[in-house]
Protein backbone atom coordinates (compact mmCIF):
# COMPACT_ATOMS: atom_id res chain seq x y z
CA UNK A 1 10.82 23.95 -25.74
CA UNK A 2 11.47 20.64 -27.51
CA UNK A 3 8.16 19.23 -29.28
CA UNK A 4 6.98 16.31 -29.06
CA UNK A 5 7.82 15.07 -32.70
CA UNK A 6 11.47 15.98 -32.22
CA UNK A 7 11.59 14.26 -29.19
CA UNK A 8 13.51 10.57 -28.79
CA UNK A 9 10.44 7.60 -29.05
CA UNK A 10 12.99 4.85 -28.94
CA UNK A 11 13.63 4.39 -25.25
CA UNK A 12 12.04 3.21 -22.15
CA UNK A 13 10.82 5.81 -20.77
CA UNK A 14 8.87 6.84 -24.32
CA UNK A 15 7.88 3.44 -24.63
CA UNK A 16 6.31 3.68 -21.18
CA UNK A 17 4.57 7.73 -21.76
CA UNK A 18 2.95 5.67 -24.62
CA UNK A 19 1.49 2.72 -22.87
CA UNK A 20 0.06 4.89 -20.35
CA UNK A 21 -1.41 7.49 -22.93
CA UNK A 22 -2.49 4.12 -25.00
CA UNK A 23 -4.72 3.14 -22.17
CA UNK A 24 -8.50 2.99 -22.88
CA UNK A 25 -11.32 2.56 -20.11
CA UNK A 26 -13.43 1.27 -23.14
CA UNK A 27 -10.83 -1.22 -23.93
CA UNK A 28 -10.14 -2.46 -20.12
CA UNK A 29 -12.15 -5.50 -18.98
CA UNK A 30 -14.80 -6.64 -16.50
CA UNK A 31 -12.06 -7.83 -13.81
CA UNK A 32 -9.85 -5.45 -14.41
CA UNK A 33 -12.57 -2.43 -13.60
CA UNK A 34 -13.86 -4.62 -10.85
CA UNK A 35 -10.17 -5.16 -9.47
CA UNK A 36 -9.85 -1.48 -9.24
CA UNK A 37 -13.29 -1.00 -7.31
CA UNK A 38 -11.79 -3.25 -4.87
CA UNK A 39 -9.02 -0.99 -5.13
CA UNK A 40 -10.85 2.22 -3.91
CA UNK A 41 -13.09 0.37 -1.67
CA UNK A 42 -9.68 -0.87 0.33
CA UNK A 43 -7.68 2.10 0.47
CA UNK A 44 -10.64 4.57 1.59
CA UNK A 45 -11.19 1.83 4.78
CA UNK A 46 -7.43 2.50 5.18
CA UNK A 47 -7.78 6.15 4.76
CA UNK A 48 -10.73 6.44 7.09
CA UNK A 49 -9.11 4.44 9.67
CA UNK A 50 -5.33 6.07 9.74
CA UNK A 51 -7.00 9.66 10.01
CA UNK A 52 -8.01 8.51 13.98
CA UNK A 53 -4.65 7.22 14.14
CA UNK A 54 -1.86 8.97 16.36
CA UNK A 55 0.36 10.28 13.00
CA UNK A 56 -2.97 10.94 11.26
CA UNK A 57 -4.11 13.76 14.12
CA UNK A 58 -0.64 15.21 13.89
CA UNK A 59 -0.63 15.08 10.36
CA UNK A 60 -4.49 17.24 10.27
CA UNK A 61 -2.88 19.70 12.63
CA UNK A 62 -0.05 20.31 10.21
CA UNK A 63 -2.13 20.87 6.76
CA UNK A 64 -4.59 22.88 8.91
CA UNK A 65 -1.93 25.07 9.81
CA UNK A 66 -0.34 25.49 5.92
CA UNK A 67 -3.44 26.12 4.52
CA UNK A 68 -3.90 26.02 0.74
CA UNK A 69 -6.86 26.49 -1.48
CA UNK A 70 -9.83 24.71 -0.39
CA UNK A 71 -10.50 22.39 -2.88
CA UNK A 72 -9.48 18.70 -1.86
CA UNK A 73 -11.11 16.86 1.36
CA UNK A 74 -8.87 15.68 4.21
CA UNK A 75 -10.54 12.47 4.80
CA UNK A 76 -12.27 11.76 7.57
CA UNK A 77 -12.46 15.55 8.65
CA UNK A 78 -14.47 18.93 7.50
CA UNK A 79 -11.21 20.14 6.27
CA UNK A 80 -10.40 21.13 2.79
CA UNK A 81 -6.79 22.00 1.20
CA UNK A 82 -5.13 22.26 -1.93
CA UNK A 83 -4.72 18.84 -4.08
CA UNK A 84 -1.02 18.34 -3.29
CA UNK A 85 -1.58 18.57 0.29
CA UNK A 86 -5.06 17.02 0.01
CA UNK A 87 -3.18 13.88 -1.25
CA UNK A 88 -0.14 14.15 1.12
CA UNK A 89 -2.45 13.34 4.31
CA UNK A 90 -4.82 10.86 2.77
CA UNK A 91 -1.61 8.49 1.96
CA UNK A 92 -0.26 8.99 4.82
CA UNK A 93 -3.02 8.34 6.33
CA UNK A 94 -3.87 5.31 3.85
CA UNK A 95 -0.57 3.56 4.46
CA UNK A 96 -0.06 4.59 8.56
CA UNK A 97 -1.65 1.18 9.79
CA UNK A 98 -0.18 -1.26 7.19
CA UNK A 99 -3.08 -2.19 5.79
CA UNK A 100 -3.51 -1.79 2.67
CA UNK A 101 -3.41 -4.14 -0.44
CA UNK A 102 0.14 -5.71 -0.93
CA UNK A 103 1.09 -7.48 -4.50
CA UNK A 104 3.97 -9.46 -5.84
CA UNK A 105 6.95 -7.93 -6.56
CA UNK A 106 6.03 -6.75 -3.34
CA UNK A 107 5.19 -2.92 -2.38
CA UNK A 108 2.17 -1.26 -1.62
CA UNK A 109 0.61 0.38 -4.40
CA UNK A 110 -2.77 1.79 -3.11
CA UNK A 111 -1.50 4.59 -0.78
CA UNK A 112 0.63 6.51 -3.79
CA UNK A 113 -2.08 6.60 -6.06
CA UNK A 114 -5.52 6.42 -5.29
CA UNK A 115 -5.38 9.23 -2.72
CA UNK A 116 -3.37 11.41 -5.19
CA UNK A 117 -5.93 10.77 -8.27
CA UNK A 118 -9.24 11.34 -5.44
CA UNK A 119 -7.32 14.80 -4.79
CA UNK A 120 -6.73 15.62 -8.25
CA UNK A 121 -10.28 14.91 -9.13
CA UNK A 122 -11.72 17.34 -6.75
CA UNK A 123 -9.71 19.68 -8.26
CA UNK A 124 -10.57 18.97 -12.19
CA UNK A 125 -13.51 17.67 -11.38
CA UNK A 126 -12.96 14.29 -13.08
CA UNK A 127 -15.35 11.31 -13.04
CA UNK A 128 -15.18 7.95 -11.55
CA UNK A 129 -14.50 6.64 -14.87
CA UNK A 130 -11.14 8.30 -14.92
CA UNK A 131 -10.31 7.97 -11.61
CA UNK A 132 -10.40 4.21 -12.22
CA UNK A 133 -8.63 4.24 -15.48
CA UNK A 134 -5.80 6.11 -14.14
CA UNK A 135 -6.13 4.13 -10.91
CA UNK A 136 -5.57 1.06 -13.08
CA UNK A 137 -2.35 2.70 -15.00
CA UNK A 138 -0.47 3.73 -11.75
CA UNK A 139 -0.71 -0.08 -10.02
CA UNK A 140 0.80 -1.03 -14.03
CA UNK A 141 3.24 1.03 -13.91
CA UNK A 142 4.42 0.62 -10.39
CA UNK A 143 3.99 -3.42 -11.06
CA UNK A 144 6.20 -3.15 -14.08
CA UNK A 145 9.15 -0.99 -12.50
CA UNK A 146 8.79 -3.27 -9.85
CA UNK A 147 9.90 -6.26 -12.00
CA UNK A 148 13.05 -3.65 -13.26
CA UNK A 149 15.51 -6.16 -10.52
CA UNK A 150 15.76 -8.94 -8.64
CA UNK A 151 15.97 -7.08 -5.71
CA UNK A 152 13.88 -10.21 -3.52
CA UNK A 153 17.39 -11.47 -3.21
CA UNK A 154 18.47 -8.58 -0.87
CA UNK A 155 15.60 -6.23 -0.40
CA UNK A 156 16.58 -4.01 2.04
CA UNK A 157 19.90 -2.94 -0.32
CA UNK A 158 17.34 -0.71 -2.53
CA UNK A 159 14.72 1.76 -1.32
CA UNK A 160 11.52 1.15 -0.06
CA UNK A 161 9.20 0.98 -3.44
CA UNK A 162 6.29 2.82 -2.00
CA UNK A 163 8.49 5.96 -2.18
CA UNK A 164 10.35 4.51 -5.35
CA UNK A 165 8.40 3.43 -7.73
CA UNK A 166 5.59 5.00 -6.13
CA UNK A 167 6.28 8.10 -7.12
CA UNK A 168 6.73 7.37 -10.84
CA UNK A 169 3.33 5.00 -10.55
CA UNK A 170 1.35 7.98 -8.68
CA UNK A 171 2.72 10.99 -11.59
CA UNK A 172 1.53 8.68 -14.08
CA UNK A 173 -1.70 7.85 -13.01
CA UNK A 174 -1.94 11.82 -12.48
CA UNK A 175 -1.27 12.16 -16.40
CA UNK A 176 -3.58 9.88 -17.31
CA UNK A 177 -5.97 11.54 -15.10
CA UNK A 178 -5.40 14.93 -16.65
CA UNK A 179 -5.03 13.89 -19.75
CA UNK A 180 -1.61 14.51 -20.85
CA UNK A 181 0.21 13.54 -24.18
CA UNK A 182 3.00 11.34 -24.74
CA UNK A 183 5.47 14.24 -24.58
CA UNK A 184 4.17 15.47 -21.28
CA UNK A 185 3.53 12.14 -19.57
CA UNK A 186 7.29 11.34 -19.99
CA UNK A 187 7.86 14.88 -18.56
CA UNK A 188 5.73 13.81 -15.44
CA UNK A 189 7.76 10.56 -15.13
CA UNK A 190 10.83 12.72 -14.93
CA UNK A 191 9.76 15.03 -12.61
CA UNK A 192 8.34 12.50 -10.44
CA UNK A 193 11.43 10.06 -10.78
CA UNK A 194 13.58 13.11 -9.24
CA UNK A 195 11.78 12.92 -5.96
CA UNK A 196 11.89 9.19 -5.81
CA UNK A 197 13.37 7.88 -1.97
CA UNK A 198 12.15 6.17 1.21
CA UNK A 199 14.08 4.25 3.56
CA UNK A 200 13.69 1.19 5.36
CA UNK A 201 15.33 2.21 8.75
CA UNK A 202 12.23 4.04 8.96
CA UNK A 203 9.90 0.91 9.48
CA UNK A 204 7.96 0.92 12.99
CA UNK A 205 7.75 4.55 12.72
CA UNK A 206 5.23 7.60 11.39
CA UNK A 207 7.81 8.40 9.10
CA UNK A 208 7.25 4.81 6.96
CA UNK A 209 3.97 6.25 5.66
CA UNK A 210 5.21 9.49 4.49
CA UNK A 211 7.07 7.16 1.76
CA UNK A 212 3.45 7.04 0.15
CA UNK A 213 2.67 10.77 1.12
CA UNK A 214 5.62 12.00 -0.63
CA UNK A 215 4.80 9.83 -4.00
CA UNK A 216 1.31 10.89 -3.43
CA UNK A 217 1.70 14.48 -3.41
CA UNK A 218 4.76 14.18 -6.03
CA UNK A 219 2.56 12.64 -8.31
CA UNK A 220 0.00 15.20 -8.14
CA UNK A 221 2.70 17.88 -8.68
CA UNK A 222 4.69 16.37 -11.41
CA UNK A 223 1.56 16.16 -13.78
CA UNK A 224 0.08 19.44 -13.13
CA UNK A 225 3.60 20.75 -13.74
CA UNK A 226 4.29 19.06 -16.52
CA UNK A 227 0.77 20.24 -17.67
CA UNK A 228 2.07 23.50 -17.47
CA UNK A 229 5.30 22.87 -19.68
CA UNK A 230 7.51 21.87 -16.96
CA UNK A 231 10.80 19.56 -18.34
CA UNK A 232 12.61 17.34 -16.72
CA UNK A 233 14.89 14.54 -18.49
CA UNK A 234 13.24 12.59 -21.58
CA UNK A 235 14.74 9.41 -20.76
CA UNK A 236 14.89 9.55 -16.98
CA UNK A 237 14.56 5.93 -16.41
CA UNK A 238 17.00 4.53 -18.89
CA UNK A 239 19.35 7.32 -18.64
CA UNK A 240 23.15 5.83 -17.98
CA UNK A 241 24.40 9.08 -16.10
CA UNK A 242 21.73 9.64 -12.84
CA UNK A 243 18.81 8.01 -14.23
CA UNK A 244 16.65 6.23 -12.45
CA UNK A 245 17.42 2.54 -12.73
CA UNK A 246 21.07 2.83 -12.92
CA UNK A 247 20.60 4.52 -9.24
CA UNK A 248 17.66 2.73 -7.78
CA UNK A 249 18.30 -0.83 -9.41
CA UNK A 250 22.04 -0.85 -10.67
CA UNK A 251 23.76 -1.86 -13.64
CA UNK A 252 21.51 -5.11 -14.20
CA UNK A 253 17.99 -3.66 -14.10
CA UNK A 254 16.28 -5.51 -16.71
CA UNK A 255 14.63 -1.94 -18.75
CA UNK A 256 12.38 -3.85 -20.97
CA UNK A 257 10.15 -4.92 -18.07
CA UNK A 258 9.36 -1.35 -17.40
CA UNK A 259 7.15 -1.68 -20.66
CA UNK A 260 7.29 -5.65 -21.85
CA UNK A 261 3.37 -6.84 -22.12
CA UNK A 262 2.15 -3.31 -20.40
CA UNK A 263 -1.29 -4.80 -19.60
CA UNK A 264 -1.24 -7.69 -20.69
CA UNK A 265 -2.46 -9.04 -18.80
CA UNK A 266 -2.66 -5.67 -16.22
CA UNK A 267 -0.95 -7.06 -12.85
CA UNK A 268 -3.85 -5.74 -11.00
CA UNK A 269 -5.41 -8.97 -12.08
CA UNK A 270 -2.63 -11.25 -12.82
CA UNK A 271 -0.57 -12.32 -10.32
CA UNK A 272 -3.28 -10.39 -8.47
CA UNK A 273 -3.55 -8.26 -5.54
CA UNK A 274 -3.11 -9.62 -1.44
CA UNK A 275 -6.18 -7.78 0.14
CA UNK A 276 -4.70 -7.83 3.92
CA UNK A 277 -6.38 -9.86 6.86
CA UNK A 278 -4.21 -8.16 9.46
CA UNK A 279 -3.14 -4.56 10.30
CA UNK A 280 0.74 -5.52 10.47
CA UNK A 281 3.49 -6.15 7.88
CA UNK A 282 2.88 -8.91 4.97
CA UNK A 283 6.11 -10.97 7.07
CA UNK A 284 4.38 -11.55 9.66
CA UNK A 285 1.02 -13.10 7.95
CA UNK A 286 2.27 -16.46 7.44
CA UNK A 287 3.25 -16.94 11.77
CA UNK A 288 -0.02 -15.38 12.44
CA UNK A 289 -2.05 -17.20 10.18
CA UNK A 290 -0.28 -20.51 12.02
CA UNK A 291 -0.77 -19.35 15.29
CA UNK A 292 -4.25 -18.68 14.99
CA UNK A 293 -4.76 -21.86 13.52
CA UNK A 294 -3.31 -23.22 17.20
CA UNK A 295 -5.33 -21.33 18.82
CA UNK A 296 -8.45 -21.99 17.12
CA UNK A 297 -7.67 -25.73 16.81
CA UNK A 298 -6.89 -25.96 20.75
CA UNK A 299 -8.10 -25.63 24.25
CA UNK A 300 -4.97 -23.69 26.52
CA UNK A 301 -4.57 -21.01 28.57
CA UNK A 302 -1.50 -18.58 27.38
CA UNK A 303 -0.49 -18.37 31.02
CA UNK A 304 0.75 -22.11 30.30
CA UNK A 305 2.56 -21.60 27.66
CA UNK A 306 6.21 -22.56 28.18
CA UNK A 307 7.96 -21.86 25.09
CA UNK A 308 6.47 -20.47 21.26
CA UNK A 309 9.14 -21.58 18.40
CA UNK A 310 8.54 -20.04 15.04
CA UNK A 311 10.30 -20.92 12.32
CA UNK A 312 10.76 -18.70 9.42
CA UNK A 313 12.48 -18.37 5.74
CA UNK A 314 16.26 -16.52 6.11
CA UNK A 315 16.27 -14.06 5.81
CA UNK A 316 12.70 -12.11 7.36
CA UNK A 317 12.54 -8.38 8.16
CA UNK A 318 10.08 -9.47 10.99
CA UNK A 319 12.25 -11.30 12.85
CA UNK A 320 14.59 -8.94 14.40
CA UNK A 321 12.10 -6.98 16.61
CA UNK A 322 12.13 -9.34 19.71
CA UNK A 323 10.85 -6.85 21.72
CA UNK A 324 9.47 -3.49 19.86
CA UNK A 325 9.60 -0.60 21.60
CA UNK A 326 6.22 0.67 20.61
CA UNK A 327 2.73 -0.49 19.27
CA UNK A 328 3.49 0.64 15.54
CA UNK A 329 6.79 -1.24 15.37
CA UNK A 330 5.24 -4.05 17.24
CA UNK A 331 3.45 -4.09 13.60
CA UNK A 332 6.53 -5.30 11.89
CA UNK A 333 7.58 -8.25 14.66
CA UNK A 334 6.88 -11.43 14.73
CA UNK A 335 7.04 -12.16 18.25
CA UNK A 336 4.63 -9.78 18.67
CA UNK A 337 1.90 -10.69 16.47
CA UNK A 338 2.18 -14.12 17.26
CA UNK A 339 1.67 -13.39 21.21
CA UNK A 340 -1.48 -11.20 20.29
CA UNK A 341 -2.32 -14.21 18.13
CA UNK A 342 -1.96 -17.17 20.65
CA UNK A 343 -3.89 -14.44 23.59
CA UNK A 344 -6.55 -13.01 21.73
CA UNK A 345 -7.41 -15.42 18.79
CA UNK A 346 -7.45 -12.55 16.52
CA UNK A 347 -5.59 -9.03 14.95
CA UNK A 348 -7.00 -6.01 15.31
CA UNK A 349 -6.12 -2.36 14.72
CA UNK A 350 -6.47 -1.46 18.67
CA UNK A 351 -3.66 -4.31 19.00
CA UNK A 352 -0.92 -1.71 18.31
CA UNK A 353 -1.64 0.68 20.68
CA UNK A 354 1.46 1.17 23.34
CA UNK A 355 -0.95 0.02 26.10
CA UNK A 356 -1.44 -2.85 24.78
CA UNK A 357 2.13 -3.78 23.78
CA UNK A 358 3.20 -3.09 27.27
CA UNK A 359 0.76 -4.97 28.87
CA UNK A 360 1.91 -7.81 31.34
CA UNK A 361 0.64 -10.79 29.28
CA UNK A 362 1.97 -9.48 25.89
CA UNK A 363 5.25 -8.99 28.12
CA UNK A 364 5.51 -12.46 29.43
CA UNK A 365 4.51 -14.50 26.63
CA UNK A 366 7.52 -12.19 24.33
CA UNK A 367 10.10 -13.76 26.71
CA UNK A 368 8.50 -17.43 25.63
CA UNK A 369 8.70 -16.73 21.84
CA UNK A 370 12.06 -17.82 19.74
CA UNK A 371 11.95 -17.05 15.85
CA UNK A 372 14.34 -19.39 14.17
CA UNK A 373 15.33 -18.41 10.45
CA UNK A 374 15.93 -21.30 8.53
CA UNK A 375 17.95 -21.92 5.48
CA UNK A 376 15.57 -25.09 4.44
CA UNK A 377 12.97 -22.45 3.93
CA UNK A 378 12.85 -19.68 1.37
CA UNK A 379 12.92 -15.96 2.34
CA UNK A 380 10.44 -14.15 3.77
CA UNK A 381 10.10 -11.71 0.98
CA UNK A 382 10.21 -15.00 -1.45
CA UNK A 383 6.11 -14.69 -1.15
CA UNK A 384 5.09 -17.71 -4.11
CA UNK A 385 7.72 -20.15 -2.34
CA UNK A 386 8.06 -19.42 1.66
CA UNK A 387 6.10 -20.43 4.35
CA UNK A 388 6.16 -20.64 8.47
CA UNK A 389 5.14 -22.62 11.12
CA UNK A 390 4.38 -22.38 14.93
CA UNK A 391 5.11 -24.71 17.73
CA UNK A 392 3.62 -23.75 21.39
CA UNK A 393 5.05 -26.14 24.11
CA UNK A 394 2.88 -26.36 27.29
CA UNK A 395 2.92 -27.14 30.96
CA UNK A 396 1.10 -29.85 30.70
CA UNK A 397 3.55 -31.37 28.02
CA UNK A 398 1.65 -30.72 24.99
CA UNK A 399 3.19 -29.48 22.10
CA UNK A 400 0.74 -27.56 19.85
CA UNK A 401 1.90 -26.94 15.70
CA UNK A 402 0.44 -25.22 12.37
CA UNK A 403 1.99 -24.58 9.28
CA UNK A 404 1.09 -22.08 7.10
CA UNK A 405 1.88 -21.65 3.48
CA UNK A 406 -0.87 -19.25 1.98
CA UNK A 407 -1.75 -16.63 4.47
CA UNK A 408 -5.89 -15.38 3.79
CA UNK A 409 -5.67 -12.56 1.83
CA UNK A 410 -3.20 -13.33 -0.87
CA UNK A 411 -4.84 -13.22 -4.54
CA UNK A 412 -4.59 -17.49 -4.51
CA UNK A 413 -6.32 -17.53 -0.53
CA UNK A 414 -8.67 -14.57 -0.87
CA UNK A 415 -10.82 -12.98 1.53
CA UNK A 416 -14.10 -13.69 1.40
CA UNK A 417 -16.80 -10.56 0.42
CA UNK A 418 -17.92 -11.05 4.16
CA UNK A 419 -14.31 -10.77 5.51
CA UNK A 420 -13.87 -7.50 3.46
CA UNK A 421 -16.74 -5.73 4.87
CA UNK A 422 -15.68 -6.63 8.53
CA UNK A 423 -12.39 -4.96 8.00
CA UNK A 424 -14.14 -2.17 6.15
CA UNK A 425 -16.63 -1.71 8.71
CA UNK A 426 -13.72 -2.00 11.65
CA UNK A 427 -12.01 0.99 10.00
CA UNK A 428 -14.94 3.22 8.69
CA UNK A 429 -16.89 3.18 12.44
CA UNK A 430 -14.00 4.85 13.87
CA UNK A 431 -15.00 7.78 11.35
CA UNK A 432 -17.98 7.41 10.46
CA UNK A 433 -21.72 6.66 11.01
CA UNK A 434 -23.14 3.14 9.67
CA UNK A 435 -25.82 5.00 7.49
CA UNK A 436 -23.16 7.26 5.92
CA UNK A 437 -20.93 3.93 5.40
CA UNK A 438 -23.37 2.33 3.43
CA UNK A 439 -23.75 5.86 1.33
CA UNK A 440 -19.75 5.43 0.83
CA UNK A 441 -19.73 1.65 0.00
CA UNK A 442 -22.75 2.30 -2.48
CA UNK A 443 -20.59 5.07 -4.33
CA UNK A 444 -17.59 2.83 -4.62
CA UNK A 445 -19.85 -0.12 -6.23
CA UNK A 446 -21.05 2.24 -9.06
CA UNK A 447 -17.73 4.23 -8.78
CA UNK A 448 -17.64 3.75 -13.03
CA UNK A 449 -21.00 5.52 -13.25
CA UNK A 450 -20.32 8.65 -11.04
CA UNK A 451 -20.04 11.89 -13.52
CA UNK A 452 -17.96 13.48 -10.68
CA UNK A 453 -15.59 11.64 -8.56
CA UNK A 454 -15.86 14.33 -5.89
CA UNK A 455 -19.38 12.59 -4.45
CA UNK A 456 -17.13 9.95 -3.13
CA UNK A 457 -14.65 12.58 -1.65
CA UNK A 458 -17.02 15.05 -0.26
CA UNK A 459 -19.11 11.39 1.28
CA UNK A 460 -15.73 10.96 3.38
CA UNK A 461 -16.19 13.86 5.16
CA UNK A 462 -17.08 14.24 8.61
CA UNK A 463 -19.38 17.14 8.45
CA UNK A 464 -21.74 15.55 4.57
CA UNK A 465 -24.37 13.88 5.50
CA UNK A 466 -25.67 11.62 2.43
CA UNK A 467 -28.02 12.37 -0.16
């Protein structure tokens, strides 16, 4: 086995093993720590609430039936597995309603890591301490291979970064969590960066949120192999032949921003993180936002609507599904979410049921609704720059308009601490009982002090009542 001294230090992916193994919790500050909190306190709403959801019930069925050592909680059940699997469901579960926290370069960075580190902690028994430390090194790292290309200008050419970068971003909060040295983080990265995928086609399916299982329980793999001496390539990121930029970002990936200004500041703070309003794709915030702004602004009935035009930045992923052929994909369409918008006033998770897309109101007003893509505005995945607006013609010759630039949510139009709890409270009733919620939400707020993570985990199951 090659040690660690005789191993290269000069290239990316040694520069990166470092930064991660550099990382101090006594060295982070106040708003990074409290960043993180938010963190946990948004991806265990989305973890309670996806384990109700249709994927979620197939998904318990399926790591019920493998089995595995009972040592990890399947949230929001009495079930216990092994760690990998453990974290496998929870992300799925975490990312199956599509919404979670989003961040610029976009990708969602919650579902690969936090459930993977919650696992792992179970099974080291780990404190909250760590959990947020390494919590805070996998959004970094994701953040930073993130910024690797320009891939904004034609996003759907590349993978889908929850199952990308993810992967990488979840092994390397699982070294941190256990740990590792240099030598065997970068061993973790490799292993990890070998199981890296997730396409797009699968959008407005269950299959979308196995992008984040896969990471998830990758992550949780690669550093408890590499724990155990398991190699993979050194210099797996910067590697010409079959590494990972040249295949995931091409001959242009800028290398250095895997590791230029690692923390500083950490992009968990800085550009910040877009805590999500709605339970659909980021694409279609800005048209909901400026729909509900017509609707709240004005007195109409929907039956009188004659026509909806949205306009939108060319090019937007949400645009193409006029009509979606289910609930979940009615999640990534803007036509969709703006009927719901202009009917109900609001966006909730029981909007994306296949009842209610198929219902005859959703299903007349979708025949009213044109999305124009415009070249005068920038794309939709341009997040700093583009921006939408709504106009709602009616019978009575009115024409009704809002423009949005800064859908609520983002880290420059933040939800308020009430608006937070709602949507935590939305998604933890389905689970659980109010008294245990406030038992959970207590544990999250002194997450830093707990001497073993675990409380939180074993607080998020259905059968634990709280102390």
């Amino acid at each position: 086995m090659i040690s660690e001294k005789a191993a290269p230090v000069a290239g990316v992916t040694a520069q990166l093993a470092d930064a991660i193994v550099a990382v101090d919790y006594d060295n982070l500050s106040d708003d990074v720590v409290a960043v993180a909190k938010t963190v946990v306190f948004d991806g265990v709403a989305n973890m309670l609430a996806g384990s109700v959801e249709p994927g979620g019930k197939i998904l318990i069925e399926f790591v019920k039936a493998m089995g595995g050592t009972p040592i990890a909680t399947i949230v929001g059940t009495r079930l216990l597995t092994n760690a990998p699997y453990a974290a496998f469901a929870n992300a799925a579960f975490c990312h199956s309603l599509d919404y979670e926290a989003m961040w610029w370069p976009p990708t969602h960075p919650t579902s690969p890591v936090l459930p993977a580190l919650l696992a792992l902690a179970e099974q080291e028994g780990s404190s909250g301490k760590q959990v947020l430390e390494a919590l805070i090194v996998g959004f970094e790292v994701q953040g930073r291979l993130n910024m690797m290309s320009d891939w904004i200008k034609d996003p759907y050419a590349y993978f889908h970064p929850p199952g990308s970068i993810g992967a990488i971003g979840s092994a390397a909060a699982c070294a941190k969590l256990l740990k590792l040295d240099a030598w065997k983080t970068r061993m973790a990265i490799g292993i990890a960066a070998s199981r890296a995928g997730g396409l797009w086609a699968n959008s407005g399916t269950m299959t979308k949120s196995q992008h984040s299982a896969n990471s998830a329980r990758s992550g949780v793999e690669a550093g408890l192999l590499a724990r155990a001496g398991y190699t993979s390539n050194e210099d797996v990121i910067e590697v010409k032949t079959g590494g990972f930029a040249k295949l995931f970002y091409g001959d242009d990936a800028d290398l250095e921003a895997a590791v230029r200004d690692f923390g500083r500041p950490y992009r968990m703070v800085t550009p910040g993180l877009t805590i999500k309003k709605h339970p659909a794709q980021t694409t279609t915030h800005w048209c909901i936002d400026a729909a509900l702004e017509v609707k709240a602004n004005n007195t109409f009935d929907p039956g009188d609507i004659v026509e909806v035009t949205v306009e939108v930045g060319r090019p937007n992923w949400s645009s193409q599904w006029l009509r979606p052929k289910s609930g979940l994909e009615g999640k990534f369409s803007i036509h969709y979410t703006v009927a719901l918008a202009l009917i109900e006033g609001r966006i909730v998770i029981d909007d994306f049921t296949d009842e209610r897309r198929f219902a005859p109101d959703i299903e007349e007003l979708l025949g009213k609704i044109k999305v124009v893509e415009s070249e005068k505005i920038p794309g939709g995945m341009n997040w700093p720059e583009t921006w939408a607006t709504v106009s709602v013609r009616l019978e009575d010759g009115r024409t009704l308009y809002a423009r949005c630039d800064k859908p609520k949510g983002r880290g420059d139009q933040p939800l308020s601490q009430e608006e937070h709890l709602a949507k935590f409270l939305d998604c933890a009733l389905r689970v659980l009982p109010r008294d245990r919620i406030d038992h959970v939400i207590a544990l999250i707020a002194r997450m830093d002090t707990l001497e073993h993570a675990s409380e939180l985990c074993s607080a998020l199951r259905v059968d634990t009542l709280p102390a």
